[in-house]
Protein backbone atom coordinates (compact mmCIF):
# COMPACT_ATOMS: atom_id res chain seq x y z
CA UNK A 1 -25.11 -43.58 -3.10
CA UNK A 2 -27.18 -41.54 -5.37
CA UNK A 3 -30.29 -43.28 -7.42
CA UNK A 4 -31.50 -41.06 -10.65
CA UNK A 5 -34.25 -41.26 -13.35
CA UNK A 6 -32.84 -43.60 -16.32
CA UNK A 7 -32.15 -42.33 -19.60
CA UNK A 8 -32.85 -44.08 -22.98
CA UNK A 9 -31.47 -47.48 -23.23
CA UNK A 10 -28.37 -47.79 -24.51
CA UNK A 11 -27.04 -51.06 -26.21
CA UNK A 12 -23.65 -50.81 -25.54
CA UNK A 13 -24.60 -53.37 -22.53
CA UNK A 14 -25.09 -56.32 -24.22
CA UNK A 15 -24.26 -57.98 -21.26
CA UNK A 16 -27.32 -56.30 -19.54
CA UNK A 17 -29.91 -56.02 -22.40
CA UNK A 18 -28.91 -59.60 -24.16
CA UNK A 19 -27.79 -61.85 -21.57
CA UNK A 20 -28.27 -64.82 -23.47
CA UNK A 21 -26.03 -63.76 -26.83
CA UNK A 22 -23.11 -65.56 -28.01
CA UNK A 23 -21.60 -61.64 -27.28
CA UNK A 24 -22.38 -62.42 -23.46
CA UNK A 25 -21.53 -65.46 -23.15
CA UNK A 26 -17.52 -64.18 -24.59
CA UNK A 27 -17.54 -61.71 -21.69
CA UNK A 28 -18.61 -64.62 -19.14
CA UNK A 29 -15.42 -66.32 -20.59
CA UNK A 30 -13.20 -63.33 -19.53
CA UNK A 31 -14.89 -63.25 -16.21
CA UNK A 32 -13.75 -67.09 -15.70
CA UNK A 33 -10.26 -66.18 -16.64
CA UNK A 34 -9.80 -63.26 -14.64
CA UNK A 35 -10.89 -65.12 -11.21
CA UNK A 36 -8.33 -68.11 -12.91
CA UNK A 37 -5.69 -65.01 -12.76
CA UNK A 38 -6.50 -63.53 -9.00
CA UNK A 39 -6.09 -67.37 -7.97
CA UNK A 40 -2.24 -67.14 -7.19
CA UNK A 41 -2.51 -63.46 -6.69
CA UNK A 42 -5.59 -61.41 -5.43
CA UNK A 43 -6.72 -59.04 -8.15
CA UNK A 44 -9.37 -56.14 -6.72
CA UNK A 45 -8.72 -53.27 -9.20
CA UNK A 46 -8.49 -53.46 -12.37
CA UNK A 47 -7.83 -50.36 -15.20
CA UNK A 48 -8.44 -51.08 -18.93
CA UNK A 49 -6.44 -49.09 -22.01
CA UNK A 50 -5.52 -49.39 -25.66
CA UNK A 51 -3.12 -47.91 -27.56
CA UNK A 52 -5.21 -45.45 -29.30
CA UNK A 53 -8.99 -44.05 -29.65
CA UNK A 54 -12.05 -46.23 -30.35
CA UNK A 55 -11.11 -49.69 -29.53
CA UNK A 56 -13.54 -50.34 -27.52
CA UNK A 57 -12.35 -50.45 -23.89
CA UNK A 58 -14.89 -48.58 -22.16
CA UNK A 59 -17.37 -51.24 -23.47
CA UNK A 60 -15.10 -54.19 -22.80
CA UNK A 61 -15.10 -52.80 -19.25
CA UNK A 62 -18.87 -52.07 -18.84
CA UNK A 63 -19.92 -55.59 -20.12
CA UNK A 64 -17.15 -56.99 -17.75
CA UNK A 65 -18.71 -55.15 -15.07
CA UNK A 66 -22.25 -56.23 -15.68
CA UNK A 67 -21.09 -60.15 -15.93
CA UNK A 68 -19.08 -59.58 -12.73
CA UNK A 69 -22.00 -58.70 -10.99
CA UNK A 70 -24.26 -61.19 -12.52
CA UNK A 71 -22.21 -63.72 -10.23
CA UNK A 72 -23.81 -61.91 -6.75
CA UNK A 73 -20.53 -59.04 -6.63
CA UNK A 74 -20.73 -55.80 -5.85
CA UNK A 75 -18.49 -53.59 -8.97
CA UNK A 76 -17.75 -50.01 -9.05
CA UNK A 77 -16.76 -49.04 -12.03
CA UNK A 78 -14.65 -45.69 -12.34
CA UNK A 79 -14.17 -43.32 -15.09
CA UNK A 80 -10.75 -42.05 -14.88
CA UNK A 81 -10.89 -41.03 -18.48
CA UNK A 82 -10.93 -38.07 -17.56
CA UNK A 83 -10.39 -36.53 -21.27
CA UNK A 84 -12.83 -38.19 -23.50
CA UNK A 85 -15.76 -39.93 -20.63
CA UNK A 86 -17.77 -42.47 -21.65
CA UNK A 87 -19.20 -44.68 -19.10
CA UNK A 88 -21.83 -42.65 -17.75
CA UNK A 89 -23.16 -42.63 -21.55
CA UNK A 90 -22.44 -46.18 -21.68
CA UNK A 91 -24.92 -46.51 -18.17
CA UNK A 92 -27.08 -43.59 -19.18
CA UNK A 93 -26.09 -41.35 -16.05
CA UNK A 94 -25.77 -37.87 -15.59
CA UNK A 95 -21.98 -36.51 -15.20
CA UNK A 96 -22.49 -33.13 -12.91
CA UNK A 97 -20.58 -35.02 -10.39
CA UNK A 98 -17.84 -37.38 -10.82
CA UNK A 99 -14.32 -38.37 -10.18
CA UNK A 100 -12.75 -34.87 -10.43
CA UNK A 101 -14.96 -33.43 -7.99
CA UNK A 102 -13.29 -35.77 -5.03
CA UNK A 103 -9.84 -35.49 -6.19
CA UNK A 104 -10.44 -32.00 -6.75
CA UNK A 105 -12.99 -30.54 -4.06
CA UNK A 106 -12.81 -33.07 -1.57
CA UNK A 107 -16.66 -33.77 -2.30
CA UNK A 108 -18.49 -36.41 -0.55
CA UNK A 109 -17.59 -39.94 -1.94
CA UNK A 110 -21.42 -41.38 -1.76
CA UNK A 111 -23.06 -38.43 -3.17
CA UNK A 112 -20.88 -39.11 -5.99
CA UNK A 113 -21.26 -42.89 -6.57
CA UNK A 114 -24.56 -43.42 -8.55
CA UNK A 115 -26.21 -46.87 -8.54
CA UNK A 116 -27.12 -48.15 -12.43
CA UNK A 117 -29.97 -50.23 -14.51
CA UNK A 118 -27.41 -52.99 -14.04
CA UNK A 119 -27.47 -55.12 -10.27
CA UNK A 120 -24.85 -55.01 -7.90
CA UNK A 121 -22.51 -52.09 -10.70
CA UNK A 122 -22.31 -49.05 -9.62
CA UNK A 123 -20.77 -45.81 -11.35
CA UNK A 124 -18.04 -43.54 -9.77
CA UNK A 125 -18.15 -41.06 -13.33
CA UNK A 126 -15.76 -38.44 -14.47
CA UNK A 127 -17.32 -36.01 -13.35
CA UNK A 128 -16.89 -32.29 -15.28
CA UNK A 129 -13.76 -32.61 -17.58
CA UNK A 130 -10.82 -30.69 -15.42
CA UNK A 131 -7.53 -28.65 -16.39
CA UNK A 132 -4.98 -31.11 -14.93
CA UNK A 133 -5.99 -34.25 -15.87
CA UNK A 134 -2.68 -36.04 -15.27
CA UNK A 135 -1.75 -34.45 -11.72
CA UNK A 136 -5.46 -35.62 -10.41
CA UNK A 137 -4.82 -38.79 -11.88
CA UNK A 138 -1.25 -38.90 -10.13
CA UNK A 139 -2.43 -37.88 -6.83
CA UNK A 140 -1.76 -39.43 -3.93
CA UNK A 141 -5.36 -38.87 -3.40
CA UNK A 142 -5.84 -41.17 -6.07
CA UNK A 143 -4.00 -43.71 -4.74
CA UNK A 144 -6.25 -43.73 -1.39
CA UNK A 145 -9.39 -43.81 -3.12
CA UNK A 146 -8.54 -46.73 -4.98
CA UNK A 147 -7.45 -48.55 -2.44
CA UNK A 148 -10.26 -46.99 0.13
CA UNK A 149 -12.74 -48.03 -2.56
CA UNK A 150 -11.41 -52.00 -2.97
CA UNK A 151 -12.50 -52.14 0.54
CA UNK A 152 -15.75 -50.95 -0.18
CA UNK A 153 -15.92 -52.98 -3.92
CA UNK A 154 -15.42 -56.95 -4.60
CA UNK A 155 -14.12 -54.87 -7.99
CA UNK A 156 -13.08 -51.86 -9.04
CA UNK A 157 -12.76 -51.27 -12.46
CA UNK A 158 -10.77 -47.84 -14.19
CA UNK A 159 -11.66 -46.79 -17.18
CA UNK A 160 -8.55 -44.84 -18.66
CA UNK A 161 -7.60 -42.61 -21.37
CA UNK A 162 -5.41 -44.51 -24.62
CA UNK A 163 -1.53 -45.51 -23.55
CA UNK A 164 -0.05 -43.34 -26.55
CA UNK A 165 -2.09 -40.75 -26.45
CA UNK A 166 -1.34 -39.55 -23.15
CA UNK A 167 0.76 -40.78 -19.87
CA UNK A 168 -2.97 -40.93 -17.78
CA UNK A 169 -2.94 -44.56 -18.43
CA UNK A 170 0.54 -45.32 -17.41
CA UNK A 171 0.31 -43.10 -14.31
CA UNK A 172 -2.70 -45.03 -13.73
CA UNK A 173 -1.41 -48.90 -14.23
CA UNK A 174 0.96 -48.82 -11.09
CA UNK A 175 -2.04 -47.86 -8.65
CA UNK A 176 -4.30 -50.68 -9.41
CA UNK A 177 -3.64 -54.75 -8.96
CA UNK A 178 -3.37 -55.37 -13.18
CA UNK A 179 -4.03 -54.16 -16.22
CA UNK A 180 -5.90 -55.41 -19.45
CA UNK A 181 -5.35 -53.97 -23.01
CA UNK A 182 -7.54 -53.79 -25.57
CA UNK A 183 -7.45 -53.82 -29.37
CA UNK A 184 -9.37 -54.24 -32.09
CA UNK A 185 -9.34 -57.29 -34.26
CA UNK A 186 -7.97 -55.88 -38.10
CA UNK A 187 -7.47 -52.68 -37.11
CA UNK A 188 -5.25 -51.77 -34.35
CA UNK A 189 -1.69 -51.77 -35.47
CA UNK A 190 0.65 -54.56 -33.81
CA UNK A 191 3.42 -52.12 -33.59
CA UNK A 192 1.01 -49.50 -32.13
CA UNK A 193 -0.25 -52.43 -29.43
CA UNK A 194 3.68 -53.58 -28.88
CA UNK A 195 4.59 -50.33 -27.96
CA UNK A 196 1.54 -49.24 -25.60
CA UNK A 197 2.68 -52.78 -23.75
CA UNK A 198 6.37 -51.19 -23.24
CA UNK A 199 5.16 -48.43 -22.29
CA UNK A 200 3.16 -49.87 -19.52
CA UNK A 201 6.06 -52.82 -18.75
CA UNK A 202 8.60 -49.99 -18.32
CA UNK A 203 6.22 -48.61 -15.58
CA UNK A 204 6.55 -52.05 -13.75
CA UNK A 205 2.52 -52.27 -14.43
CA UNK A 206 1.07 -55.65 -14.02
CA UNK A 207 -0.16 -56.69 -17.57
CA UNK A 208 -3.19 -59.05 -16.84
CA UNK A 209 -3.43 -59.80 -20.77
CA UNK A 210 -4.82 -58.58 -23.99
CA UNK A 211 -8.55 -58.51 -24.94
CA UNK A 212 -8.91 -59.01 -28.82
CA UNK A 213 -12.21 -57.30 -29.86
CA UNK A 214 -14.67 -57.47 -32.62
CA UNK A 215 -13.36 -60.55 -34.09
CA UNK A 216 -15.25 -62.06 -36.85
CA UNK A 217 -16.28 -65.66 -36.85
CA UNK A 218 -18.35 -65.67 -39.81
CA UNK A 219 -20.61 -63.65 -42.12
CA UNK A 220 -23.46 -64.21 -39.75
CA UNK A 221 -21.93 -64.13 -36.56
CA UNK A 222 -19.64 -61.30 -35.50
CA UNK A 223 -18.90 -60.93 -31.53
CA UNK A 224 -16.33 -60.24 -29.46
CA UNK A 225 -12.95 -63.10 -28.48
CA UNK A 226 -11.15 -62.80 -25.67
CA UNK A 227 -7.28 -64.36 -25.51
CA UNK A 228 -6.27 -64.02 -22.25
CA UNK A 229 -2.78 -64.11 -20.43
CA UNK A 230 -0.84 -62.54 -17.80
CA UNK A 231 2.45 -60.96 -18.79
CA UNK A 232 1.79 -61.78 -22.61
């Protein structure tokens, strides 16, 4: 596993930077409920989606990742948006090697895998931005590193491209253990968020719940709620 100079800060990880903020604490209350879900069921992978752009999944799933680790495990988190990638911004990581170049190249796994600012995450990014997004992502190459990597990973957690935007996400949902969707609190549409769900439920995926973002409490106080249920 590859360690690199950081680059600037970046706040997204409020998890990280603010540890002690009414936003952290939320995400500590999703971390409870997911181990409540892996109870009956063990739950080692883990992709998040939404139905559209900008709804905040790839930071739902980095501050996950940091308050995952927090409790002593070791995360990988993956970037399988392999359209629009985010989380090496999100850790402030270089993206000359990624995802694409295993599924693609056959390149070595640990030269790929960077360590982050964060303890116990680590990064598997995109990697450069390929041709064929959907037939990588369909692979049964995929499907081995996923499961080759839960071995490796107390979590592993997929970052994916938007359910209607294109079928990355759904190809996705049946390789991994669950699935969380995201949306934003006044803004994404319920139709939009019914129909990204049907999409997903007629691929047999394993819905783990919804994660209900940017909800506003008050005029002071704006943070992120999490309602959380399997198969809801």
């Amino acid at each position: 596993m590859q360690r690199e100079a950081l680059l600037p800060q970046n706040n997204a990880l409020i998890a990280h930077h603010y540890p002690k903020s009414p936003e952290a604490e939320a995400f500590k209350v999703l971390r409870t409920n997911l181990q409540f879900l892996g109870m009956n069921k063990e739950i080692r992978s883990i992709a998040f989606t939404s139905s559209g752009p900008d709804e905040g999944k790839s930071t739902v799933l980095a501050n996950l990742a940091v308050t995952l680790a927090q409790t002593g495990k070791k995360i990988l988190v993956i970037d399988a948006d392999l359209r629009l990638p985010v989380q090496h911004k999100i850790f402030t990581r270089h993206n000359a090697v990624g995802l694409t170049n295993v599924l693609a190249e056959n390149a070595d796994l640990d030269e790929c895998i960077r360590e982050t600012k964060s303890e116990g995450v680590y990064l598997l990014s995109s990697g450069p931005i390929p041709p064929n997004p959907a037939e990588l992502l369909a692979s049964e190459r995929m499907t081995c590193l996923i499961k080759k990597l839960t071995e490796r990973f107390d979590y592993v957690l997929v970052d994916t491209p938007p359910v209607l935007a294109v079928t990355d996400a759904v190809l996705l949902s049946v390789k991994v253990d669950g699935i969380i969707l995201v949306a934003v609190s006044g803004r994404t549409r319920i139709d939009r968020a019914k129909e990204a769900k049907e999409h997903l439920v007629r691929a047999k995926a394993r819905i783990l719940g919804v994660v209900l973002n940017s909800v506003e409490r008050s005029r002071e106080d704006h943070y992120y709620y999490y309602y959380y249920g399997e198969g809801k």
